[in-house]
Protein backbone atom coordinates (compact mmCIF):
# COMPACT_ATOMS: atom_id res chain seq x y z
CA UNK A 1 222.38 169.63 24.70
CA UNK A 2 224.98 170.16 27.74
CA UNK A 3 224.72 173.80 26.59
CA UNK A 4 221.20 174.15 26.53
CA UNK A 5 221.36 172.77 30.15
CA UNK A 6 224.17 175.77 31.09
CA UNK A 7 222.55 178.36 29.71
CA UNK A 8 219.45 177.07 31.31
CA UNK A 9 221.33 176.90 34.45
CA UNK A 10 222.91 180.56 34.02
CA UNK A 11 219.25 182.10 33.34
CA UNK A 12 218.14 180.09 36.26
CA UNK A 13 220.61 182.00 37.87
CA UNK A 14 220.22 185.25 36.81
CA UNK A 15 216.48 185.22 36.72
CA UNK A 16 217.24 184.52 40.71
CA UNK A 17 219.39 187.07 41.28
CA UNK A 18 216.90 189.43 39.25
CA UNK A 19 214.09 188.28 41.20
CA UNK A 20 215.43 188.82 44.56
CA UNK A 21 217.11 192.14 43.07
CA UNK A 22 213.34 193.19 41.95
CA UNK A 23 212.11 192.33 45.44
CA UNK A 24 214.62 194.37 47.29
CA UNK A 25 213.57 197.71 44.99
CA UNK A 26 210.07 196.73 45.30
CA UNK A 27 210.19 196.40 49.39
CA UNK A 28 212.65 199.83 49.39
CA UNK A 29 209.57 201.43 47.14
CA UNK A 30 206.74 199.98 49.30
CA UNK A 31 208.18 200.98 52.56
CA UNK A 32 208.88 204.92 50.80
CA UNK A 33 205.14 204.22 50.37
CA UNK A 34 204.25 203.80 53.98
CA UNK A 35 206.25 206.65 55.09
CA UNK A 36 204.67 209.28 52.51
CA UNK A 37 201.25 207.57 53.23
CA UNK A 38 201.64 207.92 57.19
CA UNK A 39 203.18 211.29 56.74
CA UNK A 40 200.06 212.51 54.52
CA UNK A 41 197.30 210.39 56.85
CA UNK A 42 199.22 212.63 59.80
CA UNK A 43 198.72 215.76 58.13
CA UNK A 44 195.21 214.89 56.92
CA UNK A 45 194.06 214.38 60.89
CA UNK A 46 195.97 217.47 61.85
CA UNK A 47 193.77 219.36 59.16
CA UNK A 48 190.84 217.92 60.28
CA UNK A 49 191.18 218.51 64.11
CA UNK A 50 192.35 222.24 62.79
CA UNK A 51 188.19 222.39 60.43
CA UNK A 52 186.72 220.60 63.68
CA UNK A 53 188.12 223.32 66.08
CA UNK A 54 187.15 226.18 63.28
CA UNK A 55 183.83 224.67 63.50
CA UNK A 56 183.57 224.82 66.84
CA UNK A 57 184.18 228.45 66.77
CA UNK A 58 181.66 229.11 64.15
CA UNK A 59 179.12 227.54 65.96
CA UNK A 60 179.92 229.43 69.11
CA UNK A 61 179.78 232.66 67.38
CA UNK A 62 176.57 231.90 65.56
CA UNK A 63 174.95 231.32 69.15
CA UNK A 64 176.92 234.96 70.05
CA UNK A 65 175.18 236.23 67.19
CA UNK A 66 172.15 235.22 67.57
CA UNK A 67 172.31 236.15 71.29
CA UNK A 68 172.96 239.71 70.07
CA UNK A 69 169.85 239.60 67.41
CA UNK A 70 167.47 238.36 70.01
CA UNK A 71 168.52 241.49 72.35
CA UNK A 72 168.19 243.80 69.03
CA UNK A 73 165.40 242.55 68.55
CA UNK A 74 164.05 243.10 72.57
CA UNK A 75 165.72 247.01 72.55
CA UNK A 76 163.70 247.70 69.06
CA UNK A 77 160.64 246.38 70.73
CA UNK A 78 161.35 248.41 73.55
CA UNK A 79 161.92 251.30 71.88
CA UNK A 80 159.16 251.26 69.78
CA UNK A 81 157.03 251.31 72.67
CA UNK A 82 158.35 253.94 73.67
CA UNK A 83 157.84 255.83 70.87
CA UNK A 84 153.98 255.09 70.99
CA UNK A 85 154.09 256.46 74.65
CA UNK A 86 156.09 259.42 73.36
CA UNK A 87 153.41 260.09 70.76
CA UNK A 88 150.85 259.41 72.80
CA UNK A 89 151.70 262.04 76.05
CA UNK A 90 152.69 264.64 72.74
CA UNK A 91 148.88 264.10 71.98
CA UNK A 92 148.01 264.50 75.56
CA UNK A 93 149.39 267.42 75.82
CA UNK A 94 148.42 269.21 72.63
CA UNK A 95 144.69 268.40 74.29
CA UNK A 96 145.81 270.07 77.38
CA UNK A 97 147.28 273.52 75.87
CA UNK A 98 144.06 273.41 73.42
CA UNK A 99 141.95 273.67 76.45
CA UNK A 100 144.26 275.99 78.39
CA UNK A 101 144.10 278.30 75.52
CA UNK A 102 139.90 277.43 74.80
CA UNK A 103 139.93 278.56 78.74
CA UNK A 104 141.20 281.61 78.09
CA UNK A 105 138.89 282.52 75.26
């Protein structure tokens, strides 16, 4: 019986000393864990101020490019009224060299 108490007593011991030796590892792991998580959580906002700011830019040159469209868009106009005006003084003055020339007949 007394040795059934000491070895009771040494694994008493032991399982101690194992549990406060499982304890330390597990705290050494858990803080590694909260370094590498606050390191990546550090680089994940840095990578997302770096997309907002890349958005930013894309939306400011989408309003550039549509600024540009909308004055394409105003010149082509433009120009195509001028080509009506073109083809209409061309017909204008066909009529005018038909009746110079009629006038000389």
């Amino acid at each position: 019986m007394e040795d059934v108490e000491q070895l009771q007593l040494v694994v008493g011991q032991n399982g101690n000393r194992y549990v406060e030796m499982i304890g330390a590892v597990g705290g050494e792991l858990l803080r590694g864990a909260t370094v590498e998580l606050r390191s990546a959580t550090a680089e994940q906002n840095c990578a997302t101020a770096k997309l907002t700011s890349a958005t930013a830019e894309l939306r400011s040159a989408t309003a550039e490019l549509r600024s540009a469209t909308a004055e394409l868009n105003c010149a082509t106009a433009e120009l195509r009224d001028l080509q009506t005006t073109m083809e209409e003084v061309k017909q204008l003055v066909i009529v005018q060299i038909v009746k110079l020339l009629l006038d000389q007949l």
